[in-house]
N, C-alpha and C. Protein backbone atom coordinates (compact mmCIF):
# COMPACT_ATOMS: atom_id res chain seq x y z
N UNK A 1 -42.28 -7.59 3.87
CA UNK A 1 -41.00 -7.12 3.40
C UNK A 1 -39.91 -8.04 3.95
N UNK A 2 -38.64 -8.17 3.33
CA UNK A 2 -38.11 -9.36 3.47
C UNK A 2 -36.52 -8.12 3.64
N UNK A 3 -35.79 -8.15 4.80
CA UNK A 3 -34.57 -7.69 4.57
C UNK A 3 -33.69 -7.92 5.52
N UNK A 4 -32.50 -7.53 5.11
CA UNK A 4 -31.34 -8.13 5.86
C UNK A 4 -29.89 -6.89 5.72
N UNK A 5 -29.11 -6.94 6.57
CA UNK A 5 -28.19 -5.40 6.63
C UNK A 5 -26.82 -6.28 6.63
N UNK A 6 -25.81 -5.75 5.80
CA UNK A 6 -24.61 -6.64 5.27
C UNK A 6 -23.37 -5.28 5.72
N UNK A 7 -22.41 -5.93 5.83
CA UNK A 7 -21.05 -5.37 6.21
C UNK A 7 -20.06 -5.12 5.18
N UNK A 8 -20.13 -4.02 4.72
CA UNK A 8 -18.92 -4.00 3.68
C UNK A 8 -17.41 -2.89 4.40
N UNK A 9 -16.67 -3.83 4.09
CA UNK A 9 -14.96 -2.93 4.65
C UNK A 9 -14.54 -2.14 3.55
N UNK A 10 -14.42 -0.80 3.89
CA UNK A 10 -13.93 -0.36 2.39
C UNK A 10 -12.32 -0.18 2.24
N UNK A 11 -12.17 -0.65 3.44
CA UNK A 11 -10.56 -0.35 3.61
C UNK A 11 -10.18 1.62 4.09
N UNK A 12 -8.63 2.19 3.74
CA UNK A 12 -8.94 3.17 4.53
C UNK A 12 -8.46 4.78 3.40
N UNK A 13 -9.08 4.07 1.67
CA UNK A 13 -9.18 5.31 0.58
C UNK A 13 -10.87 5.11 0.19
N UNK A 14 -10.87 6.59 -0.74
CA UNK A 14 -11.95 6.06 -0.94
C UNK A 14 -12.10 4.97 -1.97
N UNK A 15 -13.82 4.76 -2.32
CA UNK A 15 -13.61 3.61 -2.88
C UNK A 15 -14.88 3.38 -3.80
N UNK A 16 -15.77 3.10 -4.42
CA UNK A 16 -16.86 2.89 -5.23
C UNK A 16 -16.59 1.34 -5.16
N UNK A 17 -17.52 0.56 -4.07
CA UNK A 17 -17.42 -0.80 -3.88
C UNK A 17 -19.14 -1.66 -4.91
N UNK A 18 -18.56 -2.41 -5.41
CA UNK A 18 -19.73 -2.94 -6.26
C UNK A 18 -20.83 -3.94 -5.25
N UNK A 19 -21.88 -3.75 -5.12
CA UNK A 19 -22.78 -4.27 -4.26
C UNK A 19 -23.48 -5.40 -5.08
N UNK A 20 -23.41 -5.72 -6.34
CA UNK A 20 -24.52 -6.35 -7.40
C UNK A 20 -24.76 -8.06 -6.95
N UNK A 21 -23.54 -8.47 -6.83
CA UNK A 21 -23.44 -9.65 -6.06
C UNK A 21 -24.14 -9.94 -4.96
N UNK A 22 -23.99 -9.02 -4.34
CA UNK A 22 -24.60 -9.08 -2.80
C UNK A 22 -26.16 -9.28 -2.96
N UNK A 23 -26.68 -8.13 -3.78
CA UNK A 23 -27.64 -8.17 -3.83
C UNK A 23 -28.35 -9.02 -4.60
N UNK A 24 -28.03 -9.97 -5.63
CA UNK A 24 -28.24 -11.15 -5.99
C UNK A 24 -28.29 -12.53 -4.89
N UNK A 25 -27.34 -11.78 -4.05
CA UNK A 25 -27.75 -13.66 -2.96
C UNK A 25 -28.96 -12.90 -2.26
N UNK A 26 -28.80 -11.71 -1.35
CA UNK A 26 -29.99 -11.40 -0.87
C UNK A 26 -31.29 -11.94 -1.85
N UNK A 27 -31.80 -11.45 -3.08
CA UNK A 27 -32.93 -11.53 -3.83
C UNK A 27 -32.78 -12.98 -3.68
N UNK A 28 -31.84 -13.65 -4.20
CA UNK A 28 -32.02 -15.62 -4.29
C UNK A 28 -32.53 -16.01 -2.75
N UNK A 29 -32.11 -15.49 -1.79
CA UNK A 29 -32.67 -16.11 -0.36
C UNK A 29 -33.71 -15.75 0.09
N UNK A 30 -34.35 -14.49 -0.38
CA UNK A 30 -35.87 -13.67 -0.29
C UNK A 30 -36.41 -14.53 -1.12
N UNK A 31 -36.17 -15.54 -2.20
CA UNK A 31 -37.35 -16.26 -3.32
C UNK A 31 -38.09 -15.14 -3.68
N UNK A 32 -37.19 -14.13 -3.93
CA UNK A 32 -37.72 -12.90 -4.82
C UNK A 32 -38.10 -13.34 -6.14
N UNK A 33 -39.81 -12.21 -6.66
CA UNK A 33 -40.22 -12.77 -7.89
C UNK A 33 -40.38 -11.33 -7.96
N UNK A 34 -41.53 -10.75 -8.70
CA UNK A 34 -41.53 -8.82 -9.13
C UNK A 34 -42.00 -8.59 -7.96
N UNK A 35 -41.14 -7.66 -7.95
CA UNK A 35 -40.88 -6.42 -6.66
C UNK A 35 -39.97 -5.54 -6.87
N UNK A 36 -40.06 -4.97 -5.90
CA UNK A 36 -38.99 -3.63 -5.52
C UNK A 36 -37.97 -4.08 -4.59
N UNK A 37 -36.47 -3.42 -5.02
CA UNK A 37 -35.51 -3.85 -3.99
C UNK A 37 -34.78 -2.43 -3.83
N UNK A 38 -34.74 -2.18 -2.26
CA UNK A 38 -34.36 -0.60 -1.55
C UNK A 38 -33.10 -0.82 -1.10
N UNK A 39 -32.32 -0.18 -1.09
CA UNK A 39 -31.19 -0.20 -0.63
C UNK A 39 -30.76 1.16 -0.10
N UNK A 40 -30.01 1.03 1.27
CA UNK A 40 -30.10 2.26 2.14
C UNK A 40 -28.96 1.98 3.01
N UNK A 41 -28.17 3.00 3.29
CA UNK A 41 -26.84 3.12 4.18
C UNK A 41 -26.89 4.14 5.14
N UNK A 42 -27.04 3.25 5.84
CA UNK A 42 -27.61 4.56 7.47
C UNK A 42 -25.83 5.06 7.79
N UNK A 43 -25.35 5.99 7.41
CA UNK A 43 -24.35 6.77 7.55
C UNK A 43 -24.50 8.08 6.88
N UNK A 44 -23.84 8.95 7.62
CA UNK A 44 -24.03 10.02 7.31
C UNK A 44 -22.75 10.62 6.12
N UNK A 45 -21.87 9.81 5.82
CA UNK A 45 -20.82 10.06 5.06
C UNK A 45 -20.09 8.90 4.28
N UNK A 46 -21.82 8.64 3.42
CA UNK A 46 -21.58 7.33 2.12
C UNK A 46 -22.84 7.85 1.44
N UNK A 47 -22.81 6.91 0.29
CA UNK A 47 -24.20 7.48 -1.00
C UNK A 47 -23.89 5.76 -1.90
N UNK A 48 -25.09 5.98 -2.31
CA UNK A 48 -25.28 5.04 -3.45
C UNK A 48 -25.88 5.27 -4.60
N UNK A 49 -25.00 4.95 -5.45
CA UNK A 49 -24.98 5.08 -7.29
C UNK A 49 -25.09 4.01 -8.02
N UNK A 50 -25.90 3.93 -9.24
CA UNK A 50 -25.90 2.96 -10.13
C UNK A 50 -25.31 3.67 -11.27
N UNK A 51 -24.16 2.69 -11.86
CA UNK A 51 -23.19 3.01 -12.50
C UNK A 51 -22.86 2.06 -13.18
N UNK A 52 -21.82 2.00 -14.12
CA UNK A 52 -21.14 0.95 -14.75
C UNK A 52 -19.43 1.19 -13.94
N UNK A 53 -19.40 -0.07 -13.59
CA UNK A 53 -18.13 -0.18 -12.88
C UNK A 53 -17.17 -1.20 -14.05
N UNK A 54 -15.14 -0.79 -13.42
CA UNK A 54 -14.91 -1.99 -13.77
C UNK A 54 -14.07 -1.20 -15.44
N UNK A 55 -14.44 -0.11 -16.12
CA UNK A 55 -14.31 0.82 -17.06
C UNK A 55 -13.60 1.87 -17.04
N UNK A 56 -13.70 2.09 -16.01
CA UNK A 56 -13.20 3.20 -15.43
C UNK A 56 -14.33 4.03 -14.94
N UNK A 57 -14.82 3.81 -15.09
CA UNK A 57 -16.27 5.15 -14.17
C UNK A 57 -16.19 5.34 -12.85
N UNK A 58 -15.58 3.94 -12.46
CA UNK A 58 -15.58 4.00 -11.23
C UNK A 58 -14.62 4.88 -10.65
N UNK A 59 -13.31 4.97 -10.73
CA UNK A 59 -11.94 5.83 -10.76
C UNK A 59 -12.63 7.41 -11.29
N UNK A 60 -13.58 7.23 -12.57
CA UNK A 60 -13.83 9.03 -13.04
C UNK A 60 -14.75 9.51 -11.63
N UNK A 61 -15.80 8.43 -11.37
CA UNK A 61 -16.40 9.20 -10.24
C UNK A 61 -16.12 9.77 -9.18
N UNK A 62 -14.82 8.73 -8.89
CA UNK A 62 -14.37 9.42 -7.15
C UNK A 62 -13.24 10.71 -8.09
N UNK A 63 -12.69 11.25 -9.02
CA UNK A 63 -11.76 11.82 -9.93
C UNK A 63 -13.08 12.95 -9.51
N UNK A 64 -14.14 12.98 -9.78
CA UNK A 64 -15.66 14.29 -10.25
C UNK A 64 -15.34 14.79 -8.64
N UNK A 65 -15.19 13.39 -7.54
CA UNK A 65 -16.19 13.94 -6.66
C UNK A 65 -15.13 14.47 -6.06
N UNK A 66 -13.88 14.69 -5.75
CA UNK A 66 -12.65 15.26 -5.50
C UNK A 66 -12.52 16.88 -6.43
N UNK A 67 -13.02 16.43 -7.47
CA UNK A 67 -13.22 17.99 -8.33
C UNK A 67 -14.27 18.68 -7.81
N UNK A 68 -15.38 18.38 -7.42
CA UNK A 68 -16.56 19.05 -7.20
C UNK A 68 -17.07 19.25 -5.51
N UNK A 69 -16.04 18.26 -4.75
CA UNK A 69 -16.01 18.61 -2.82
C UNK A 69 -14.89 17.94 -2.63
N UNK A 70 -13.79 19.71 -3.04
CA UNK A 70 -12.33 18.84 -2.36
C UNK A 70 -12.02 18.63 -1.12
N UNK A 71 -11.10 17.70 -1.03
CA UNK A 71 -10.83 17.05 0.36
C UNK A 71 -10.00 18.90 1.26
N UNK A 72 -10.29 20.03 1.26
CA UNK A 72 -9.56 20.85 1.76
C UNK A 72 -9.94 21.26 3.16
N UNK A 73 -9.92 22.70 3.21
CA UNK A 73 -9.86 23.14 4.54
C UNK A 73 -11.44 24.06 4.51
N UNK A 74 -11.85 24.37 3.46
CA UNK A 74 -13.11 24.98 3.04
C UNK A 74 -14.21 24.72 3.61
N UNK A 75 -14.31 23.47 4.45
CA UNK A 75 -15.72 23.18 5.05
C UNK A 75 -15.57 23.24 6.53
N UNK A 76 -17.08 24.03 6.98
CA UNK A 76 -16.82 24.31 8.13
C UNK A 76 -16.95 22.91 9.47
N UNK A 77 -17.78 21.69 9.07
CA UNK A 77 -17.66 20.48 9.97
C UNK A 77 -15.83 19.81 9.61
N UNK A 78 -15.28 20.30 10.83
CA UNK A 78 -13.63 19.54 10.81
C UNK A 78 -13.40 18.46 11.29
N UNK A 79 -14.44 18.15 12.07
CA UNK A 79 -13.49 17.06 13.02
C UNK A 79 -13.07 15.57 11.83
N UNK A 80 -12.19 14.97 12.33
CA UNK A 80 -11.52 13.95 11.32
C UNK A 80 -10.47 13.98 10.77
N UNK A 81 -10.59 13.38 9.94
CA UNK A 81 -9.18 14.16 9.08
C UNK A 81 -9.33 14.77 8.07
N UNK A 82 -8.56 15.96 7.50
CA UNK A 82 -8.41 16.64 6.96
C UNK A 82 -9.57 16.84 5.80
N UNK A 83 -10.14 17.90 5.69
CA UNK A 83 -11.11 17.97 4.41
C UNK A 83 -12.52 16.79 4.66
N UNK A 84 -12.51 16.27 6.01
CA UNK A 84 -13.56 15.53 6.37
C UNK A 84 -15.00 15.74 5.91
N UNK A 85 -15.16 17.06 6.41
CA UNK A 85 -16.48 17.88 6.01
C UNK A 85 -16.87 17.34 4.92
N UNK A 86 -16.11 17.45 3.62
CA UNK A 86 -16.43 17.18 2.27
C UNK A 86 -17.62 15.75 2.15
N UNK A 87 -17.19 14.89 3.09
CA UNK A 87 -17.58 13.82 3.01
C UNK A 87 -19.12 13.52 3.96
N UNK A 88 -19.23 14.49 4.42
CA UNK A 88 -20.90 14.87 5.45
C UNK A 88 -21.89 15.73 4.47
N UNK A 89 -21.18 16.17 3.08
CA UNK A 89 -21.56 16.79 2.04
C UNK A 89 -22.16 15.71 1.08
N UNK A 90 -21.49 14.60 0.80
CA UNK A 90 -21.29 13.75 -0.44
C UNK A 90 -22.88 13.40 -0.09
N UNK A 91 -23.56 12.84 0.79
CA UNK A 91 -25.03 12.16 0.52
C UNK A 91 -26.03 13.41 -0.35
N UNK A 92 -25.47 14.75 0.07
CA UNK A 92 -26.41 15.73 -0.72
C UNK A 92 -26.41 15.25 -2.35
N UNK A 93 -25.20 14.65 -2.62
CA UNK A 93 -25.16 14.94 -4.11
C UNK A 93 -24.89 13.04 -4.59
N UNK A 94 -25.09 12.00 -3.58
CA UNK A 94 -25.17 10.85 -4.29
C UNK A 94 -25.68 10.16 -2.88
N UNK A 95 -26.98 9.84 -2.96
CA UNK A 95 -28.11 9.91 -1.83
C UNK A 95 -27.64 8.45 -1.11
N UNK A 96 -28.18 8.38 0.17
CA UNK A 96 -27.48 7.05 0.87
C UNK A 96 -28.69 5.92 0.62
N UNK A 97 -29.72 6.08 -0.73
CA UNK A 97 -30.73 5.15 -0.94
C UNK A 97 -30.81 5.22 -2.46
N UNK A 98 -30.99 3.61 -2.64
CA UNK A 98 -31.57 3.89 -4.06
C UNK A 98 -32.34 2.61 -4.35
N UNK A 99 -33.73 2.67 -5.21
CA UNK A 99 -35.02 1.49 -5.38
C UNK A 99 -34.51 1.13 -6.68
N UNK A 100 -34.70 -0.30 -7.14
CA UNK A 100 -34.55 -0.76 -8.40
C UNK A 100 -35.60 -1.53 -8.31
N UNK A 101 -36.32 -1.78 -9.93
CA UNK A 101 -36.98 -2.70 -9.98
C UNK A 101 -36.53 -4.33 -9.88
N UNK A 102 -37.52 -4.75 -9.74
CA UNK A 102 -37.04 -6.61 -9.58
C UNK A 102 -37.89 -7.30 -10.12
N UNK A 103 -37.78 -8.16 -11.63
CA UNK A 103 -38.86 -8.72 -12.40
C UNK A 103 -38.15 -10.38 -12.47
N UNK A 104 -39.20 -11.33 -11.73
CA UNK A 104 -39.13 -12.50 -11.66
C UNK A 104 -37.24 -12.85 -10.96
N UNK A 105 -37.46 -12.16 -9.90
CA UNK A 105 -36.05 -12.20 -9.00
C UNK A 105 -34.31 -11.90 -9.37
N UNK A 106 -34.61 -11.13 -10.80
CA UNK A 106 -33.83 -10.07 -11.30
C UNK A 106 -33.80 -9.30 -10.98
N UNK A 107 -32.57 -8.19 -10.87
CA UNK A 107 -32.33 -6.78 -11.08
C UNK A 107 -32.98 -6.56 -12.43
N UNK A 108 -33.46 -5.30 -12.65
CA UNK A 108 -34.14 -5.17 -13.82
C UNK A 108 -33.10 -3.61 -14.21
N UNK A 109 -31.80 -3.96 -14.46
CA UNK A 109 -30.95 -2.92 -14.70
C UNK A 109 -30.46 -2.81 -16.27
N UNK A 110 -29.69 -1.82 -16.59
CA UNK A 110 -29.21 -2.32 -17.41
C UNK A 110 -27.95 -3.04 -17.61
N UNK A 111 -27.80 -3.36 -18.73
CA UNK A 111 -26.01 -4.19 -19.45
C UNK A 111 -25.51 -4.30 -18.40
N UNK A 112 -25.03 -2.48 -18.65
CA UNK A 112 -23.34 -2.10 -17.68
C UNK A 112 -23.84 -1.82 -16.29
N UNK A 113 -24.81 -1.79 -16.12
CA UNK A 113 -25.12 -0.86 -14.43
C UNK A 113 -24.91 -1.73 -13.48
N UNK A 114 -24.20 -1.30 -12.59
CA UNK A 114 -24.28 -1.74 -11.02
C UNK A 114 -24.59 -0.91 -9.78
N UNK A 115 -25.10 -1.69 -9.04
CA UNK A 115 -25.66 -1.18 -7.67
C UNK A 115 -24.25 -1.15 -6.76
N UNK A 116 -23.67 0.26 -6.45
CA UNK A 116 -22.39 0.56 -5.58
C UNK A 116 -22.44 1.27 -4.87
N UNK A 117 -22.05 1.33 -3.71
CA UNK A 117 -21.26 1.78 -2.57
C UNK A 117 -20.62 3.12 -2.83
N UNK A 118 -20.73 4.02 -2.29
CA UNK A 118 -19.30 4.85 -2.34
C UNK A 118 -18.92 5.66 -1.59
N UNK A 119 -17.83 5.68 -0.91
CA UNK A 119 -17.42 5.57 0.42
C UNK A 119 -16.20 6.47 0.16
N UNK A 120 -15.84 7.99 0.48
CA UNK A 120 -14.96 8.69 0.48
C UNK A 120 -14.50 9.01 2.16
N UNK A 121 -15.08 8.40 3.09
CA UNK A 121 -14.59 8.62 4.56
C UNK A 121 -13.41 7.99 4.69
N UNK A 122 -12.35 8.01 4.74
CA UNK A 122 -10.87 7.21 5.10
C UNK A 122 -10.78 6.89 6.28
N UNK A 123 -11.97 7.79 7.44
CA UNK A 123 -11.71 7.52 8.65
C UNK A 123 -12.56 6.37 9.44
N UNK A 124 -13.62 5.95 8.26
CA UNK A 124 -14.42 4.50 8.66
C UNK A 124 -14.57 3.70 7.63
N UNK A 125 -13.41 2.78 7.60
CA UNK A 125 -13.59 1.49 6.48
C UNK A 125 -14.98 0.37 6.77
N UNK A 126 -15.39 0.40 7.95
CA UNK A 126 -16.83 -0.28 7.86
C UNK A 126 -18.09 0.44 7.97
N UNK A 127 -18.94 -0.18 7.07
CA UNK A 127 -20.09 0.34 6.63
C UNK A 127 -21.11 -0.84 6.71
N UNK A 128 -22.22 -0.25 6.93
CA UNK A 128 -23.25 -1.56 6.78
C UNK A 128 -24.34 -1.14 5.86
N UNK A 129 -25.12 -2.15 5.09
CA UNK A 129 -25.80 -1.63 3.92
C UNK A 129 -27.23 -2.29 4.63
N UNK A 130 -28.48 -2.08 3.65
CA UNK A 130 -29.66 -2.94 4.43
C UNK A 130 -30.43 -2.67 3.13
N UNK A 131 -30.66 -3.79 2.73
CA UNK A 131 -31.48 -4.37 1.14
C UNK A 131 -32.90 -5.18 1.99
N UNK A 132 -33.64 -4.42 1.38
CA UNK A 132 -34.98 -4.63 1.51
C UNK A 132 -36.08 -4.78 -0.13
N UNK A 133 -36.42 -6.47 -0.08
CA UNK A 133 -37.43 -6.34 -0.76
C UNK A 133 -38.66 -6.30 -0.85
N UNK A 134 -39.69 -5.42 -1.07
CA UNK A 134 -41.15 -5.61 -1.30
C UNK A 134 -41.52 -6.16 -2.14
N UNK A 135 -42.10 -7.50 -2.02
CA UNK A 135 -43.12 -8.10 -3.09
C UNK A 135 -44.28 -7.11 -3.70
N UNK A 136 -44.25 -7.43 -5.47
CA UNK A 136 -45.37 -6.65 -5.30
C UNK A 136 -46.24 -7.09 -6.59
């Protein structure tokens, strides 16, 4: 297995940061051919989605996820700032891992999809990611 753990700043809103790039130099420096590529964010208050960014999806998603775990006073983990909790919630519902296939050192995605980040903590703009490929 071939992997390496990268630093992304998300700054201090949230944010749906596009990873696709990244993970294209990773696969080019692995001399990735078919395999599997894992991607995983050891934090407890981030998730990763494949999406089409760039359209607006990106803006509707963090728009859903504000509708569906508002930033309020409703959750019982507080510490942080305000409506924090919400965000120790978010991996339940957009997981901090996700596997894509990899055929002859491609993403094997579609068109519009990208591999993203998404980061509703305001109170930690750095995050580290860790892309792992299995040859297979």
């Amino acid at each position: 297995m071939f992997s390496t753990e990268i630093e992304v700043r998300t700054c201090a809103e949230p944010v749906v940061h596009d990873l696709t790039r990244e993970i294209e130099k990773f696969l080019a420096s692995a001399g990735a051919g078919d395999g599997l590529l894992h991607v995983w964010v050891p934090h407890a208050t981030a998730g990763l989605v494949v999406i089409e960014t760039g359209a607006g999806s990106d803006d509707d998603l963090l728009r859903a996820i504000d509708e569906v775990l508002p930033r309020d006073d409703r959750w019982i983990h507080r510490h942080g700032s305000h409506g924090h909790g919400r965000d120790h919630v978010l991996p339940a519902f957009l997981p901090p891992y996700a596997s894509v296939p990899v055929f002859d050192g491609a993403l094997a995605t579609g068109t519009w999809q990208s591999v993203c980040l998404v980061d509703t903590n305001v109170d930690n703009p750095v995050r580290h990611v860790r892309f792992s490929f299995l040859e297979g």
